[in-house]
C-alpha atoms as a PDB file:
ATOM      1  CA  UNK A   1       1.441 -18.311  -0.628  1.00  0.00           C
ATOM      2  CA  UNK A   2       0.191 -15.263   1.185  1.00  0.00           C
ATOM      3  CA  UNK A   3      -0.284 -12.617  -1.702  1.00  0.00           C
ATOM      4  CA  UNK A   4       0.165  -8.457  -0.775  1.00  0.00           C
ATOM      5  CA  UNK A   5       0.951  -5.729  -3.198  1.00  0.00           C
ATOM      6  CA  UNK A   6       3.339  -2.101  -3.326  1.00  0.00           C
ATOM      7  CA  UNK A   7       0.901   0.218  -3.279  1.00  0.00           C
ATOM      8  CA  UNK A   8       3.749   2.951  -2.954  1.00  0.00           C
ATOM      9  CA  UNK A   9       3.798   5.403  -5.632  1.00  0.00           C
ATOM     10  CA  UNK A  10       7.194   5.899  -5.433  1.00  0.00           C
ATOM     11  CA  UNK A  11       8.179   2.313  -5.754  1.00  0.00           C
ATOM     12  CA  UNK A  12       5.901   2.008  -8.656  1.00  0.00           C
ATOM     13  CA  UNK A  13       7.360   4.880 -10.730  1.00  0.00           C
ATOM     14  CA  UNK A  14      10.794   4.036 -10.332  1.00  0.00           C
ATOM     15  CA  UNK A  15       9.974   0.494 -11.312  1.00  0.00           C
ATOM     16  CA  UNK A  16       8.034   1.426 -14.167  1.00  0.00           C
ATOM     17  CA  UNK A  17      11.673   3.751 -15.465  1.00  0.00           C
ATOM     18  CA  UNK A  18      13.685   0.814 -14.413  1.00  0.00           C
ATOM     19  CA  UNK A  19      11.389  -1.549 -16.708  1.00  0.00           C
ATOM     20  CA  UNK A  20      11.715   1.111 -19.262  1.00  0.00           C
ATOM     21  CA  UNK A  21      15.546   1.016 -19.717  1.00  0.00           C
ATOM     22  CA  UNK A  22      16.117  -2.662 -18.875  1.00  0.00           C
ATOM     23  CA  UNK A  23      14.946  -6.260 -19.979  1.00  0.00           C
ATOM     24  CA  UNK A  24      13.154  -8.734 -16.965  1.00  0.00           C
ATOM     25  CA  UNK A  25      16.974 -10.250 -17.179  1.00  0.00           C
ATOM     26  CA  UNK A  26      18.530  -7.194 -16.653  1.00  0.00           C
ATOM     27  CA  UNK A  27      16.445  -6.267 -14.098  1.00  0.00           C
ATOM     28  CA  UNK A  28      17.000  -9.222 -12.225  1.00  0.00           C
ATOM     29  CA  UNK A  29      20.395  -8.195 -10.290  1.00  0.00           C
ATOM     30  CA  UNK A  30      18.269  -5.360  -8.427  1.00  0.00           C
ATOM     31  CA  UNK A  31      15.068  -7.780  -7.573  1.00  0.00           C
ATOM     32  CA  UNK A  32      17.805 -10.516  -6.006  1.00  0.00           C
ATOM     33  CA  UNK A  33      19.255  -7.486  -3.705  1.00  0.00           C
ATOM     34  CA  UNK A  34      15.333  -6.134  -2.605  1.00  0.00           C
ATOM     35  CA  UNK A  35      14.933 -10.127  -2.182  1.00  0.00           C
ATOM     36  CA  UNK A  36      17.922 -10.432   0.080  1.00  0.00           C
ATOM     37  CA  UNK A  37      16.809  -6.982   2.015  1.00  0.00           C
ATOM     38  CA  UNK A  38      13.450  -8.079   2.719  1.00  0.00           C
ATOM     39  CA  UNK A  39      14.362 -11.294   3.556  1.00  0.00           C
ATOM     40  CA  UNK A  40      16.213  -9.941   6.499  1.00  0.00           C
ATOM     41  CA  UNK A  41      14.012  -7.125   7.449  1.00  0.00           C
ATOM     42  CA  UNK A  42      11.129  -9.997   7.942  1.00  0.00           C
ATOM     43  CA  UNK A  43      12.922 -12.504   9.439  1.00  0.00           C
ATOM     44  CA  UNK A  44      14.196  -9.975  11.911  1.00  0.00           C
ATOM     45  CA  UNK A  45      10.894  -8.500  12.909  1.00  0.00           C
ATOM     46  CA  UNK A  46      10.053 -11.714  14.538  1.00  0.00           C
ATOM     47  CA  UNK A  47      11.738 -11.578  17.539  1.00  0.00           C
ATOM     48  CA  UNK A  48      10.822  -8.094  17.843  1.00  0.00           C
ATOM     49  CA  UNK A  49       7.310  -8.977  17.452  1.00  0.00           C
ATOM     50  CA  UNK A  50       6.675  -6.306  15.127  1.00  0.00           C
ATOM     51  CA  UNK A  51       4.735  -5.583  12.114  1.00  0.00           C
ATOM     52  CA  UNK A  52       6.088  -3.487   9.178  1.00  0.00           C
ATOM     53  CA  UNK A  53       4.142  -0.367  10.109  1.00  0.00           C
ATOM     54  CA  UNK A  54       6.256  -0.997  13.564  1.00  0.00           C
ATOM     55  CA  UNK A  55       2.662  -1.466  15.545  1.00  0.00           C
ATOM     56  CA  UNK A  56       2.901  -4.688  18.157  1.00  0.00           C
ATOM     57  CA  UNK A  57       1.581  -7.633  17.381  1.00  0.00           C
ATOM     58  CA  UNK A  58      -1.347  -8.546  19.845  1.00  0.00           C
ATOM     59  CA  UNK A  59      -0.050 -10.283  22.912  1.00  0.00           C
ATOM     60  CA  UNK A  60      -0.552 -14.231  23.259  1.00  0.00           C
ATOM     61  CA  UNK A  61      -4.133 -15.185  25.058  1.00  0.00           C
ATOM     62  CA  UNK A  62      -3.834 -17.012  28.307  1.00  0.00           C
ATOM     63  CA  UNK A  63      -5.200 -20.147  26.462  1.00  0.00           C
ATOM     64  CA  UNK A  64      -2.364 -19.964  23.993  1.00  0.00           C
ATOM     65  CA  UNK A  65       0.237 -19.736  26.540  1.00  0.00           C
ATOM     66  CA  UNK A  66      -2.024 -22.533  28.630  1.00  0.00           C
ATOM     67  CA  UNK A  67      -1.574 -24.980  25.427  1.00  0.00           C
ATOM     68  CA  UNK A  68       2.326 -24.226  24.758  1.00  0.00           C
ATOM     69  CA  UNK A  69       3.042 -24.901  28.732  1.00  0.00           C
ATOM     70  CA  UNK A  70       1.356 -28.278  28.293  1.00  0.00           C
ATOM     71  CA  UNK A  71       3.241 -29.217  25.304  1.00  0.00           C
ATOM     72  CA  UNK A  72       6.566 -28.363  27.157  1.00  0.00           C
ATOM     73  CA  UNK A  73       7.459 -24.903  25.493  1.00  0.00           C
ATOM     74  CA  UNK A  74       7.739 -21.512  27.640  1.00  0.00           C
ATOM     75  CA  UNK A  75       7.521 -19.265  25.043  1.00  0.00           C
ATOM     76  CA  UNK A  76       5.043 -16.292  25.594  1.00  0.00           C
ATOM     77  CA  UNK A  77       6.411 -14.241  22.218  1.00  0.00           C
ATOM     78  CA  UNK A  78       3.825 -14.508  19.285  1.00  0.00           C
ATOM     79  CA  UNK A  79       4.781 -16.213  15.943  1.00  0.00           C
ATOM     80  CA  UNK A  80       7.870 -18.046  17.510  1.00  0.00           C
ATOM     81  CA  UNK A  81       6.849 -20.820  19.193  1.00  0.00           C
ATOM     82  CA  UNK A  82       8.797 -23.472  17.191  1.00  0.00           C
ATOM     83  CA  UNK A  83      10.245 -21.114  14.577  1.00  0.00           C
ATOM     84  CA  UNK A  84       9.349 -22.219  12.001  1.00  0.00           C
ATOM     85  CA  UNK A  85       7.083 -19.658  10.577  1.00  0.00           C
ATOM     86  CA  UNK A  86      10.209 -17.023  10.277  1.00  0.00           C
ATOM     87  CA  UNK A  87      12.433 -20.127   9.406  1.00  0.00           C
ATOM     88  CA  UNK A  88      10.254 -20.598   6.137  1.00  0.00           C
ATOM     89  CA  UNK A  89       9.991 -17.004   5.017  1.00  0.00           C
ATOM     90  CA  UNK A  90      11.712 -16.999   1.444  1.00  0.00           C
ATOM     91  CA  UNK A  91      11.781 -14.675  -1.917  1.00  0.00           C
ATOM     92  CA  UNK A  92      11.217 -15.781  -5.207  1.00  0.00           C
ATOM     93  CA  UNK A  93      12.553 -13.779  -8.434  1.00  0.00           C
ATOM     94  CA  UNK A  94       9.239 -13.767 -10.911  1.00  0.00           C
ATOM     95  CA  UNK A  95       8.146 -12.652 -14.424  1.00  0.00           C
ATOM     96  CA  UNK A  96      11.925 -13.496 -15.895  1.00  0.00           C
ATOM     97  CA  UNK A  97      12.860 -11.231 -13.424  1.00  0.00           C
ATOM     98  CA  UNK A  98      10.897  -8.137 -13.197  1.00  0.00           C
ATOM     99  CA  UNK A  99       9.846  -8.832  -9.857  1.00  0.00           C
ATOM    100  CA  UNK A 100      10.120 -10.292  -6.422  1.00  0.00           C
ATOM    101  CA  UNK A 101       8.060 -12.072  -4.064  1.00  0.00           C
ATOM    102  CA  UNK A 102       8.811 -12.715  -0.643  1.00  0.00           C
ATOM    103  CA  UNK A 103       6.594 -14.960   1.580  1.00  0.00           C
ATOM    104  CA  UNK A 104       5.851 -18.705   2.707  1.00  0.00           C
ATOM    105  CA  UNK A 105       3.983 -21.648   2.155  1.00  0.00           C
ATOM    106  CA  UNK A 106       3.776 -22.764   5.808  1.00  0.00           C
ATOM    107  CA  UNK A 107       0.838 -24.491   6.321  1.00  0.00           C
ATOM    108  CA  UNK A 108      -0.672 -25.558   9.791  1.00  0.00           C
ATOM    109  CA  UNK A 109      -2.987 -27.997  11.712  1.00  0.00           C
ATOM    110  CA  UNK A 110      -3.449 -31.997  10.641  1.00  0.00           C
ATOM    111  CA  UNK A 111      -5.779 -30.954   7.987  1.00  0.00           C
ATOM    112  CA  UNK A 112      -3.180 -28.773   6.387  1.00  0.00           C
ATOM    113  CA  UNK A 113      -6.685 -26.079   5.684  1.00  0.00           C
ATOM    114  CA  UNK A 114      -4.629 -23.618   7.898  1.00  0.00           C
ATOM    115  CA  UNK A 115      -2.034 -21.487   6.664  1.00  0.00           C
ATOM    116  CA  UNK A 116       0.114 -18.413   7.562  1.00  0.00           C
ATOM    117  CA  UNK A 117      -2.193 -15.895   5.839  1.00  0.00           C
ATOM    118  CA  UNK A 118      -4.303 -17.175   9.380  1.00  0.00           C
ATOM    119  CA  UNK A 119      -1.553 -14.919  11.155  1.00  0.00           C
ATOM    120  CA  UNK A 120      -0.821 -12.142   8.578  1.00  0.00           C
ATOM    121  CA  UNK A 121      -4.514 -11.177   8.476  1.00  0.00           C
ATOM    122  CA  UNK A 122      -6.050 -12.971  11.815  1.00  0.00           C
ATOM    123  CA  UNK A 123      -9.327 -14.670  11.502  1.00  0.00           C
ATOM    124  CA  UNK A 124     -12.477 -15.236  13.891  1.00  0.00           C
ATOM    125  CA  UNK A 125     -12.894 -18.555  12.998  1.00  0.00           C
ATOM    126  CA  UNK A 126     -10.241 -21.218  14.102  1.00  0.00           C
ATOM    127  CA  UNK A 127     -10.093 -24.168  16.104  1.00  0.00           C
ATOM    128  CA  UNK A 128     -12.306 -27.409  16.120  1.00  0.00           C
ATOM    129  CA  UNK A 129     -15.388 -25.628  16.329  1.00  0.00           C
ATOM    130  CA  UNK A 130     -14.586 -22.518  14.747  1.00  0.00           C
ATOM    131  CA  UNK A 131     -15.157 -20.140  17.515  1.00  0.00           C
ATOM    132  CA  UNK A 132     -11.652 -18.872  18.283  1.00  0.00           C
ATOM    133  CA  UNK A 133     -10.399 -15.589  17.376  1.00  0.00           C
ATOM    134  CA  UNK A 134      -6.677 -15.209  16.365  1.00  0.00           C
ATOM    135  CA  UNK A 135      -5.892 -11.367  16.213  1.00  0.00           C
ATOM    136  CA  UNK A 136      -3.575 -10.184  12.982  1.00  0.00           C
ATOM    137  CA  UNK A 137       0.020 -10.013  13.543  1.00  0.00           C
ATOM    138  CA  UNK A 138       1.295  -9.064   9.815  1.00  0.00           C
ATOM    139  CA  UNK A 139       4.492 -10.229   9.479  1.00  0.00           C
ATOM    140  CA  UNK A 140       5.140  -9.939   5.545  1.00  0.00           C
ATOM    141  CA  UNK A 141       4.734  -6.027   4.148  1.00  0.00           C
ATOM    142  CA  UNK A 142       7.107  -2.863   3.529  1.00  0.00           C
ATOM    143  CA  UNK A 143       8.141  -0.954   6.463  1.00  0.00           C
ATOM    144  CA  UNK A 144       8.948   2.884   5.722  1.00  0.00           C
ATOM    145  CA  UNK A 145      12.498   1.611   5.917  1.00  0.00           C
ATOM    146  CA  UNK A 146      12.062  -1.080   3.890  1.00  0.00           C
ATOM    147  CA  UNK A 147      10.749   1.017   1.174  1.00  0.00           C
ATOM    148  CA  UNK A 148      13.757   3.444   1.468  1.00  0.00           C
ATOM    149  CA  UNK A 149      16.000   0.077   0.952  1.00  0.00           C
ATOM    150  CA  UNK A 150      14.048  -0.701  -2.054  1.00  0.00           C
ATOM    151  CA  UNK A 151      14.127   3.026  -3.447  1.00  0.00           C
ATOM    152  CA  UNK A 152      18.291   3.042  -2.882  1.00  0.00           C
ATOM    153  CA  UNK A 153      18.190  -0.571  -4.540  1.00  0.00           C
ATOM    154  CA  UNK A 154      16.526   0.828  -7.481  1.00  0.00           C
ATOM    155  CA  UNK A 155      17.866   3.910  -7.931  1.00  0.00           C
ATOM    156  CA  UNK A 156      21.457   2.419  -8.254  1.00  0.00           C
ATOM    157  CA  UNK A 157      19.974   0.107 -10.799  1.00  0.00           C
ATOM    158  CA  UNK A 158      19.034   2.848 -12.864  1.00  0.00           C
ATOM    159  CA  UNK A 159      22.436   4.625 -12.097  1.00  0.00           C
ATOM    160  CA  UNK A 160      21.485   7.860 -10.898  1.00  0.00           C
ATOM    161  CA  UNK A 161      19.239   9.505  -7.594  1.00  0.00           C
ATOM    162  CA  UNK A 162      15.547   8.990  -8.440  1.00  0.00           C
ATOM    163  CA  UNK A 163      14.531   9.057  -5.086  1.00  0.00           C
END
């Protein structure tokens, strides 16, 4: 599974006051809810072909769109050729509930080496011989809404406006 921190500040404080006042149990209510919101916010930046910080995602190269015309699929949209990328995207409640993770464990290719970090990060060095670039289309992260969600989510866990 493709691993990415919060690095917001104000996520991180109002986590730390939440952990404060309440056990992992207790806190698990509010990490189900930012589960269930980022859950949706991911899966729906797919067909948008979107990242979090709202940038594109790098269109498809002719060779790509070459390759998925010759195995019978029209699809010129990046990340959605079969689905089953944004099909796979899950949460997980972790550390007895103090946390969430949201992500998948799609893997790729016949050797099963690839995975979907491959897309959240591109690389230079895929393919049989290693010689093809695949650009970076992030598809797991916090958009600037997403991080409001999570702010409202918290802040009615701890029962009063700390945003």
């Amino acid at each position: 599974m493709i691993s990415l921190t919060v690095e917001s500040q104000r996520v991180k404080e109002i986590l730390k006051r939440l952990a404060d006042r309440l056990t992992p149990a207790g806190m698990r209510p509010a990490m189900k809810e930012i589960g269930e919101e980022l859950l949706a916010s991911t899966t729906a930046r797919f067909p948008l072909g979107v990242a979090p910080d709202g940038s594109r995602w790098p269109t498809l190269s002719p060779d790509t769109v070459l390759a998925r015309i010759k195995r019978g699929r029209t699809g010129t949209r990046p990340l959605i050729d079969t689905g089953q990328l944004a099909n796979t995207i899950r949460y997980q409640i972790i550390d007895g509930g103090a946390g969430v993770a949201i992500g998948t464990n799609r893997r790729y290719g016949r050797s099963n080496s690839a995975n979907a970090s491959v897309h959240q990060f591109g690389t230079n060095r895929a393919g049989r011989n290693r010689n093809i670039t695949i650009p970076a289309r992030p598809f797991l992260g916090l958009s600037a809404s997403d991080e409001d969600t999570v702010l409202d989510i918290l802040s009615s866990a701890l029962g009063d406006d700390a945003t």
